[in-house]
N, C-alpha and C. Protein backbone atom coordinates (compact mmCIF):
# COMPACT_ATOMS: atom_id res chain seq x y z
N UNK A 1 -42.26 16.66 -50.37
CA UNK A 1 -41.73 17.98 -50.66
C UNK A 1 -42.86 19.00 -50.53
N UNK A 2 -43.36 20.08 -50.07
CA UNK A 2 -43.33 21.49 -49.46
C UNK A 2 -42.86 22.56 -50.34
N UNK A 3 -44.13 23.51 -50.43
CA UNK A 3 -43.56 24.59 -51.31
C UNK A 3 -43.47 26.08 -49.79
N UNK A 4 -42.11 26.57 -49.83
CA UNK A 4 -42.13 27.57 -48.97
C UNK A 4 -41.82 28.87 -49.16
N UNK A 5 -40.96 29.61 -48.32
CA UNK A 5 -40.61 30.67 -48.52
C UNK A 5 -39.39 30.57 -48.07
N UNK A 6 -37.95 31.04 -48.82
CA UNK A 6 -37.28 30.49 -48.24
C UNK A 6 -36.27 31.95 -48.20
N UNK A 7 -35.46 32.55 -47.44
CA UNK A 7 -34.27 33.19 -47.01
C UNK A 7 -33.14 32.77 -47.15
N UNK A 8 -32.20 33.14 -47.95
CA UNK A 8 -30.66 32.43 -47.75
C UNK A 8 -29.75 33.28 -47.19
N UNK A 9 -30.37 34.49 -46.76
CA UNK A 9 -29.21 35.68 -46.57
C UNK A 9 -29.10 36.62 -47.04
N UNK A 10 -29.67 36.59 -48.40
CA UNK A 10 -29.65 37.80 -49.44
C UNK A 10 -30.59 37.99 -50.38
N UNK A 11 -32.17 36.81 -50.42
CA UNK A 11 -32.82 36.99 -50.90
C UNK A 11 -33.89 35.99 -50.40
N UNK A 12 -35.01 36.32 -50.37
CA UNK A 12 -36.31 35.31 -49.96
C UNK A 12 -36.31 35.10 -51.64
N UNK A 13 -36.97 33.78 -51.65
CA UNK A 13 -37.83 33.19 -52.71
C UNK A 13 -38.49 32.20 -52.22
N UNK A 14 -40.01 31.59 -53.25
CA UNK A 14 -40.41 30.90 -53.08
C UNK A 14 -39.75 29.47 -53.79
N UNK A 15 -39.60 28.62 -52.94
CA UNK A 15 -39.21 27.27 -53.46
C UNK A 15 -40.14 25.67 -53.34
N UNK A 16 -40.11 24.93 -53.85
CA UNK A 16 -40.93 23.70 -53.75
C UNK A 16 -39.81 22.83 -53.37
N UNK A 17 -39.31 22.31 -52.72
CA UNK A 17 -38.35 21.44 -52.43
C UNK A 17 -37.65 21.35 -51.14
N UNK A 18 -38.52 21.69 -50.36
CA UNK A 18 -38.40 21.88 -48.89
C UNK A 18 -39.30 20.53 -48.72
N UNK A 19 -38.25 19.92 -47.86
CA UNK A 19 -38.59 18.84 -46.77
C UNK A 19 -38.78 18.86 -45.20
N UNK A 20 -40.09 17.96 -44.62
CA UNK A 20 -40.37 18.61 -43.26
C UNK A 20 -40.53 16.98 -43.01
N UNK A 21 -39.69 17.04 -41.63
CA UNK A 21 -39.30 15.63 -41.09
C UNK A 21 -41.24 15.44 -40.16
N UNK A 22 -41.11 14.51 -39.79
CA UNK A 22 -42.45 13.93 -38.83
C UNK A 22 -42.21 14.65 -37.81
N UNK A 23 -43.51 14.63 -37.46
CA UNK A 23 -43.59 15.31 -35.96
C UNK A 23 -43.01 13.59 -34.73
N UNK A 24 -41.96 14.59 -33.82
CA UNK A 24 -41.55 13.37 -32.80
C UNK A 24 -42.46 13.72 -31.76
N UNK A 25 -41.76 13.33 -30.24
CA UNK A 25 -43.04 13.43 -28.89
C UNK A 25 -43.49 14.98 -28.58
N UNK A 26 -44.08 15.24 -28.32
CA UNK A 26 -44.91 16.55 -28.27
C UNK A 26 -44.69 17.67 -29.36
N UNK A 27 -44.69 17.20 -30.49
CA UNK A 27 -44.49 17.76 -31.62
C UNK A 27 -45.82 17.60 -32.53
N UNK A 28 -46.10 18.87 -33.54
CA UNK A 28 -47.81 18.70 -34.56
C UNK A 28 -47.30 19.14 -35.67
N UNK A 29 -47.54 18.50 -36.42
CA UNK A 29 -47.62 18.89 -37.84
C UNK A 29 -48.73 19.57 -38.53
N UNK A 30 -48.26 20.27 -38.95
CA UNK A 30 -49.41 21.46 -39.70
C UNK A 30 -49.65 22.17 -41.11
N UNK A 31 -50.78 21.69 -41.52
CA UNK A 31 -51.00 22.15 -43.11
C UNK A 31 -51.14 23.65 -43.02
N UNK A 32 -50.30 24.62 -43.19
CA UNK A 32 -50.84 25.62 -43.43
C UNK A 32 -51.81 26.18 -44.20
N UNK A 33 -52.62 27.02 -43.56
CA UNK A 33 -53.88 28.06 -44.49
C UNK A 33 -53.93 28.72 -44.79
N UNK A 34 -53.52 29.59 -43.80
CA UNK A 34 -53.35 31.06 -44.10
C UNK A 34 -52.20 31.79 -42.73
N UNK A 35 -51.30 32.41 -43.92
CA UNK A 35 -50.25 33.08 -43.06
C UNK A 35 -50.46 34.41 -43.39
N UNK A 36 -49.85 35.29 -42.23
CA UNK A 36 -49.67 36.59 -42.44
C UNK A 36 -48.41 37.40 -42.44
N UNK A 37 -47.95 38.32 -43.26
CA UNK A 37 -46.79 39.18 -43.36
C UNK A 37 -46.82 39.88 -42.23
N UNK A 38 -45.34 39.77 -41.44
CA UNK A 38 -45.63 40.73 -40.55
C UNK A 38 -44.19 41.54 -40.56
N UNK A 39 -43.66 43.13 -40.13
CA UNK A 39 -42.94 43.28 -39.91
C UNK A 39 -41.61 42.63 -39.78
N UNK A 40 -41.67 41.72 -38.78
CA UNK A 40 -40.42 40.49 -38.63
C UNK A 40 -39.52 40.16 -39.53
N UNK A 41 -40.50 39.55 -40.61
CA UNK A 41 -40.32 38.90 -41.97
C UNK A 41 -39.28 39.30 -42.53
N UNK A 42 -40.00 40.86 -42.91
CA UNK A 42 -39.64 41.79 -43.58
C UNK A 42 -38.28 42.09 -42.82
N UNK A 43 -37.89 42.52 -41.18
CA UNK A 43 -36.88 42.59 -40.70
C UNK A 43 -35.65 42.17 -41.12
N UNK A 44 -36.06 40.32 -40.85
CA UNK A 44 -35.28 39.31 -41.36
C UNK A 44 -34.29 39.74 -42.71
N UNK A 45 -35.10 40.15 -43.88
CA UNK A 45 -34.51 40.10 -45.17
C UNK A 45 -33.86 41.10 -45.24
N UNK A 46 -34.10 42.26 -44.39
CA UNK A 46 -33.43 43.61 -44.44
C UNK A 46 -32.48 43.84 -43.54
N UNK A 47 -32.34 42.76 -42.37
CA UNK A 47 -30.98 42.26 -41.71
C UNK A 47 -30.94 43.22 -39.98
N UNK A 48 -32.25 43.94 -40.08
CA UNK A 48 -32.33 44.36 -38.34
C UNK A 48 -32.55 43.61 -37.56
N UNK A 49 -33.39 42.26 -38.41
CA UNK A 49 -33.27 41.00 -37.22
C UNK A 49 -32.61 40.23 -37.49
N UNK A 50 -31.12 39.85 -36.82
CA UNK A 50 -30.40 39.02 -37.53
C UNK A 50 -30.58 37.72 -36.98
N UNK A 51 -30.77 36.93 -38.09
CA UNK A 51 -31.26 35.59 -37.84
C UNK A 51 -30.22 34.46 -39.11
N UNK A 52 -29.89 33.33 -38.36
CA UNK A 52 -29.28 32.19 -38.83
C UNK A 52 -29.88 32.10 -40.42
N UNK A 53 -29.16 31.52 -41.29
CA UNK A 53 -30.11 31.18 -42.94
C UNK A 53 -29.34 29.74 -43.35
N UNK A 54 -30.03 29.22 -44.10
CA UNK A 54 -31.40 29.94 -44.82
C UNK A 54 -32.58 29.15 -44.04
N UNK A 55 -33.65 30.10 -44.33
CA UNK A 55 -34.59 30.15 -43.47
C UNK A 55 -35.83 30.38 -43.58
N UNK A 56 -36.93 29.40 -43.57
CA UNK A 56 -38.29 29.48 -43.85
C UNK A 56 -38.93 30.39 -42.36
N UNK A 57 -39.52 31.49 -43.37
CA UNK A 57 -39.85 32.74 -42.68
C UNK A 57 -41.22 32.74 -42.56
N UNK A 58 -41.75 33.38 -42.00
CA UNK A 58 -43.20 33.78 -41.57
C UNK A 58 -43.51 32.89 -39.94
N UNK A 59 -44.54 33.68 -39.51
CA UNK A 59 -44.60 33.41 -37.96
C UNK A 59 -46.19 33.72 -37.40
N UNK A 60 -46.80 34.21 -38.34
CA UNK A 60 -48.18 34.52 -38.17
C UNK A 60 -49.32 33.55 -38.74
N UNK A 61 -49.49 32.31 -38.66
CA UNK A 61 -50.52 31.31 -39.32
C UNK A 61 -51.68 30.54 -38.78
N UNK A 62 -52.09 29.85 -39.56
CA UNK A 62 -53.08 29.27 -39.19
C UNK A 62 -52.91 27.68 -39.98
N UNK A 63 -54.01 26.87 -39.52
CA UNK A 63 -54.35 25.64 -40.41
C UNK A 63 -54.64 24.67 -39.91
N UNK A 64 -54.69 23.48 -40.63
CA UNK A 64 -55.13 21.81 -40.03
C UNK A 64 -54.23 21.10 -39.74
N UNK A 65 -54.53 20.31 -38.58
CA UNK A 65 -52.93 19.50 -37.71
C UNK A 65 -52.80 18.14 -38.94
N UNK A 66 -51.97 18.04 -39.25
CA UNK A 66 -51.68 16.54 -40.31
C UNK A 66 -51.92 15.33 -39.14
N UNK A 67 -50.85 15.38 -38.09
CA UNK A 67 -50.05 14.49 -37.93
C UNK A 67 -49.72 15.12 -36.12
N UNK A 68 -49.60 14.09 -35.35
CA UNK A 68 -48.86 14.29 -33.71
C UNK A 68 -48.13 13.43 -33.66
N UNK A 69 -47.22 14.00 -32.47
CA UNK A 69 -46.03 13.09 -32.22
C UNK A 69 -46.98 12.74 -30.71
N UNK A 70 -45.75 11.63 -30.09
CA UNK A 70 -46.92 11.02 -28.88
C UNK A 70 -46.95 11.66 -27.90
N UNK A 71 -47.71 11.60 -26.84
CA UNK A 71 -48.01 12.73 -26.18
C UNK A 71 -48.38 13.66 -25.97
N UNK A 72 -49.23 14.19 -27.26
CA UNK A 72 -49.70 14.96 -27.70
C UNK A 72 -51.42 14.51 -28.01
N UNK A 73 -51.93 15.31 -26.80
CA UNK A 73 -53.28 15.11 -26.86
C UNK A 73 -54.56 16.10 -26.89
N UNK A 74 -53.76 16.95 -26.61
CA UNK A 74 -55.04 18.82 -26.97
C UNK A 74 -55.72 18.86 -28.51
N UNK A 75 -55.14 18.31 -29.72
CA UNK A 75 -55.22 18.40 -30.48
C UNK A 75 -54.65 17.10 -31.38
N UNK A 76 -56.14 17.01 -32.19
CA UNK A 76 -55.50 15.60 -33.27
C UNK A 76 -55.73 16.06 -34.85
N UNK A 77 -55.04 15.15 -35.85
CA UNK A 77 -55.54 14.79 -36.69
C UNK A 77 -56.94 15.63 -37.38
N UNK A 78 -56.57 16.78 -38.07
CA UNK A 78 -58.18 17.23 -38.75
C UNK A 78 -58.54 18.42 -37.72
N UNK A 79 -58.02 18.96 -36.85
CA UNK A 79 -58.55 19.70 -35.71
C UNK A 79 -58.05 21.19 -36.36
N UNK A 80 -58.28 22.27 -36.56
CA UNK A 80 -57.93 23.25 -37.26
C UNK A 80 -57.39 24.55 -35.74
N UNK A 81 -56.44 25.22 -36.14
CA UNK A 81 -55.63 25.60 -35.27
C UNK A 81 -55.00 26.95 -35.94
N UNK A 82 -54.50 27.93 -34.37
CA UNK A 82 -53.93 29.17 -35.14
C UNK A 82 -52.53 28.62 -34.47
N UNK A 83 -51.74 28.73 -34.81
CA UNK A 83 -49.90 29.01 -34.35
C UNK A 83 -49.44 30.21 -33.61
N UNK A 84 -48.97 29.57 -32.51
CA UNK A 84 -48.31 30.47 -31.77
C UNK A 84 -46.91 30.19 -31.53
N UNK A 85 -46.44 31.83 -31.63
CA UNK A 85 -44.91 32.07 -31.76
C UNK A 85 -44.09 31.51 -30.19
N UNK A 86 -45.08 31.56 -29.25
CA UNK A 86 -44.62 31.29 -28.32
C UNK A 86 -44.31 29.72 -27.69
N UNK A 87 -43.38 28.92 -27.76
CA UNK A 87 -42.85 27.52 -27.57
C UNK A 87 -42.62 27.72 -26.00
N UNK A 88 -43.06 27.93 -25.10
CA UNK A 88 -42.89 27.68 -23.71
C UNK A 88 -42.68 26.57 -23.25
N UNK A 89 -41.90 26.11 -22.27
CA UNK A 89 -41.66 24.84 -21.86
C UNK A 89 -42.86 23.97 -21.11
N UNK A 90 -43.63 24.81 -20.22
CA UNK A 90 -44.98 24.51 -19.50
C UNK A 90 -44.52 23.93 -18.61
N UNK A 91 -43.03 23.77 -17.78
CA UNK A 91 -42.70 23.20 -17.08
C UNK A 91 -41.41 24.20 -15.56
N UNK A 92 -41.26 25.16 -16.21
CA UNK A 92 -40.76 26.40 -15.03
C UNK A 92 -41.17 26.80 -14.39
N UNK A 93 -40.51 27.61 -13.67
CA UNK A 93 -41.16 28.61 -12.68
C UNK A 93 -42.76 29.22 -13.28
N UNK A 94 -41.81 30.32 -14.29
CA UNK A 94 -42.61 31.16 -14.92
C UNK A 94 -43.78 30.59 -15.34
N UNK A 95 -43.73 29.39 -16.53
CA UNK A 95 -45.00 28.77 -16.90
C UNK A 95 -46.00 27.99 -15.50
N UNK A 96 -45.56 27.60 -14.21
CA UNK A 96 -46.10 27.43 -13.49
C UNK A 96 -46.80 28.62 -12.91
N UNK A 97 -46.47 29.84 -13.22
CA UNK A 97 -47.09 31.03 -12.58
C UNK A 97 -47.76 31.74 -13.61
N UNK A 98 -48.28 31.23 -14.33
CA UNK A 98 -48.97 31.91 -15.60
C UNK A 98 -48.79 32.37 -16.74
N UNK A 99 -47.09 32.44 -16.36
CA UNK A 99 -46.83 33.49 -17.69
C UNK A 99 -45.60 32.68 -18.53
N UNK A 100 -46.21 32.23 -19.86
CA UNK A 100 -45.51 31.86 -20.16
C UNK A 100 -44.21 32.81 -20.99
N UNK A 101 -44.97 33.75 -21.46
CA UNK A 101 -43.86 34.46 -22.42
C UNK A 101 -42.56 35.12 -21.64
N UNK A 102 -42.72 34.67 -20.55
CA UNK A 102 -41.56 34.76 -19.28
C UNK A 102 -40.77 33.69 -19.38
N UNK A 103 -41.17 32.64 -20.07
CA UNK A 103 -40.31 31.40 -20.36
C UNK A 103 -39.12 31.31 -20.98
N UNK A 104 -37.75 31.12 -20.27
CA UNK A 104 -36.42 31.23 -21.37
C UNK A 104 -36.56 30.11 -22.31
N UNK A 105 -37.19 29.22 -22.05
CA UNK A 105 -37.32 28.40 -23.36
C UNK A 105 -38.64 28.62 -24.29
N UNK A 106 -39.07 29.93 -24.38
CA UNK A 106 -40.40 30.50 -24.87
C UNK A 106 -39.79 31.08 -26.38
N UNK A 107 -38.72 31.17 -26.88
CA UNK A 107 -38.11 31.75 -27.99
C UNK A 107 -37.46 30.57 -28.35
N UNK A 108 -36.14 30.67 -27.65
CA UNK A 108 -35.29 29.59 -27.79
C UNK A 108 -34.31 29.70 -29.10
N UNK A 109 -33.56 28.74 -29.30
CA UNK A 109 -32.76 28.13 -30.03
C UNK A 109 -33.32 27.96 -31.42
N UNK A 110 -33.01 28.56 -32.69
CA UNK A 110 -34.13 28.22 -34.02
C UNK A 110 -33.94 26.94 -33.99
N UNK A 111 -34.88 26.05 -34.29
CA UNK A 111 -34.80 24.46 -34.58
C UNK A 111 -34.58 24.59 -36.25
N UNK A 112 -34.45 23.00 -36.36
CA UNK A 112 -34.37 22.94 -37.71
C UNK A 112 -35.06 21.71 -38.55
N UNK A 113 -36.22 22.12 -38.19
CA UNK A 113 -37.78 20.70 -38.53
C UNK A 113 -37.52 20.37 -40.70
N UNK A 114 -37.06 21.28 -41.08
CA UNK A 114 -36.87 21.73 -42.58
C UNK A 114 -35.43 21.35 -43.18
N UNK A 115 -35.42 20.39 -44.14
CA UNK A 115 -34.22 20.83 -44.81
C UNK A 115 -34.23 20.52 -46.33
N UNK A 116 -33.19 20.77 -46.87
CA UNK A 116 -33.49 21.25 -48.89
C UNK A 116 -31.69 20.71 -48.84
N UNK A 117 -32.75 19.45 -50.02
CA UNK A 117 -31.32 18.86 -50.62
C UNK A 117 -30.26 18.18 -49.93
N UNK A 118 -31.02 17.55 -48.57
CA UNK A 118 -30.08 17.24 -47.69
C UNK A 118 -29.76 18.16 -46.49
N UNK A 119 -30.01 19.47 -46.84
CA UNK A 119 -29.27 20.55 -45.95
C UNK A 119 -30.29 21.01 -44.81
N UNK A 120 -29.72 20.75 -43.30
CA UNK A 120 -31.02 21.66 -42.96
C UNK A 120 -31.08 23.00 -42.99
N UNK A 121 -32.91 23.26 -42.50
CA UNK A 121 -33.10 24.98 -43.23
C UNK A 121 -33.63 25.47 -41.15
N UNK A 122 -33.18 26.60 -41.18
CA UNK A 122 -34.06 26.90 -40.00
C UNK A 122 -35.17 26.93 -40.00
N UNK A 123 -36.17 27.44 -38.54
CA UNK A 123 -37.59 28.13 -38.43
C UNK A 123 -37.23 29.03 -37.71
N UNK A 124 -38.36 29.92 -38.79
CA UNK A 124 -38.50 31.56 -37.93
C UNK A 124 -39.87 31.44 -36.72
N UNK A 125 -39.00 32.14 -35.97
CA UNK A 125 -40.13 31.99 -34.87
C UNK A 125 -40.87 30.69 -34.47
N UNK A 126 -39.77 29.71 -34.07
CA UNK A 126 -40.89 28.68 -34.13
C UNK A 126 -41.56 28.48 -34.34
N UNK A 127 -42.14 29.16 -36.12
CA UNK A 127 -43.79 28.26 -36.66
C UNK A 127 -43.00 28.70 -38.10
N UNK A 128 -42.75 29.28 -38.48
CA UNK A 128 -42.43 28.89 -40.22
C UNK A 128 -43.73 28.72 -40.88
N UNK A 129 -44.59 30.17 -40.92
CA UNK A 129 -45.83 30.02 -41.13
C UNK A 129 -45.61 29.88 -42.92
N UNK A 130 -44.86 30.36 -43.48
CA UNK A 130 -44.73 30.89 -45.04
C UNK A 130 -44.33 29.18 -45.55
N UNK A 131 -45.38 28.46 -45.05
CA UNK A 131 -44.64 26.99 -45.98
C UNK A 131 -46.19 26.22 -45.59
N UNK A 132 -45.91 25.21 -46.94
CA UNK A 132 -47.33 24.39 -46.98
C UNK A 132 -47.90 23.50 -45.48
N UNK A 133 -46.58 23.21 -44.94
CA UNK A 133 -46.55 22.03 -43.64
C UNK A 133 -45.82 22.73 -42.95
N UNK A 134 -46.05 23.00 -41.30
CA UNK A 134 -44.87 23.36 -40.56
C UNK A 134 -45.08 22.58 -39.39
N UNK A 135 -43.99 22.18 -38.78
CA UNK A 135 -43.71 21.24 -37.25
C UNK A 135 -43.44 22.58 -36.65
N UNK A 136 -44.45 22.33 -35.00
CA UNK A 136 -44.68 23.07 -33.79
C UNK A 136 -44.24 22.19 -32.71
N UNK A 137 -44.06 22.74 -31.62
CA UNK A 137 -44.34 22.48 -30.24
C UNK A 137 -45.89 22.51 -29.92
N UNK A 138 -46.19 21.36 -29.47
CA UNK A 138 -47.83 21.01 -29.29
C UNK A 138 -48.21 22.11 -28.87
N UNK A 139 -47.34 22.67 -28.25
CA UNK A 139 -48.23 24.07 -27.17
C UNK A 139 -48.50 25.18 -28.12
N UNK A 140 -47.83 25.35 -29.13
CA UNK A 140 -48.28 26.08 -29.74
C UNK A 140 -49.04 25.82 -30.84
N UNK A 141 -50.00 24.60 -30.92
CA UNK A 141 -51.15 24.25 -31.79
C UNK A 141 -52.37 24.83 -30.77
N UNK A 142 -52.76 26.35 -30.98
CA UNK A 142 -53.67 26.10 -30.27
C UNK A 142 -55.27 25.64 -31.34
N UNK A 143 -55.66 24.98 -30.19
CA UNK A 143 -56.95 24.40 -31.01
C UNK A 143 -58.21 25.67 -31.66
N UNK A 144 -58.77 26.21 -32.63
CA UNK A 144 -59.80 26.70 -33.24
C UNK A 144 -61.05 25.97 -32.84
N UNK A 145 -62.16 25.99 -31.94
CA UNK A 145 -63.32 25.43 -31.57
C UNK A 145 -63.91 25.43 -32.94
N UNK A 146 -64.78 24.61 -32.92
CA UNK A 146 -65.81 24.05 -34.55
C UNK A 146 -66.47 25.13 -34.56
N UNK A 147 -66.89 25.98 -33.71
CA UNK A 147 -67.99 27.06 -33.22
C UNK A 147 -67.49 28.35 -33.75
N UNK A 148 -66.27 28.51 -34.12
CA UNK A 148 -65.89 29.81 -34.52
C UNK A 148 -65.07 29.91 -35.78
N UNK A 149 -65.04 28.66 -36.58
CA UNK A 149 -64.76 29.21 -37.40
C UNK A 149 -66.03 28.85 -39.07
């Protein structure tokens, strides 16, 4: 169990009872460190961004990888990392031409790595920075060099 931030529609709170399944194949698990408030968030609860609930919010983080699913080799175990909102496929047109945030699978579909009480919970922005552990798309673990932080 995971203490997060959680959205139901009509109110964020913090809760401890959020469950986060294993990371599967090109999937990282991540201790969060430090997240940041951003606009979005705030969107979310005030309903200009309308988004599915309930829903572990935040999208701006950082932290240490727990755990990889297979296939996943940029980053292991202990390697410290910022999160990116962007889940690109690395396999299109677009991501073959550089750009990933051109990627229709670069947003996507909210997954649902989280659930409480049985139930699943969404992710905001594919990273669900506002929670102790969050599951990524490998691509968006990017690695922090030992050198800079």
């Amino acid at each position: 169990m995971v203490r997060g931030v959680v959205f139901d529609g009509e109110r964020a709170e913090v809760v401890t009872d959020l469950d986060v399944r294993d990371p599967g194949p090109g999937e990282v698990l991540v201790a969060v460190a430090a997240a940041g408030l951003c606009h979005s968030d705030l969107s979310v609860i005030d309903g200009t961004i309308p988004f599915p609930s309930p829903v572990v919010l935040g999208h701006e983080g950082a932290g240490v990888v727990e755990a990889v699913g297979s296939g996943v080799t940029h980053v292991a175990p202990g390697d410290h990392v910022a999160l990116s909102t962007i889940a690109n496929c690395g396999a299109c047109g677009e991501c073959g031409r550089g750009r990933p945030t051109m990627c229709r699978g670069a947003i996507g579909w909210p997954g649902q790595p989280f659930s409480r009480g049985g139930a699943p919970v969404y992710q905001f922005a594919a990273s669900s920075a506002f929670a102790e552990r969050t599951l990524v798309k490998a691509v968006q673990a990017v690695k922090i060099p030992d050198d800079a932080r």
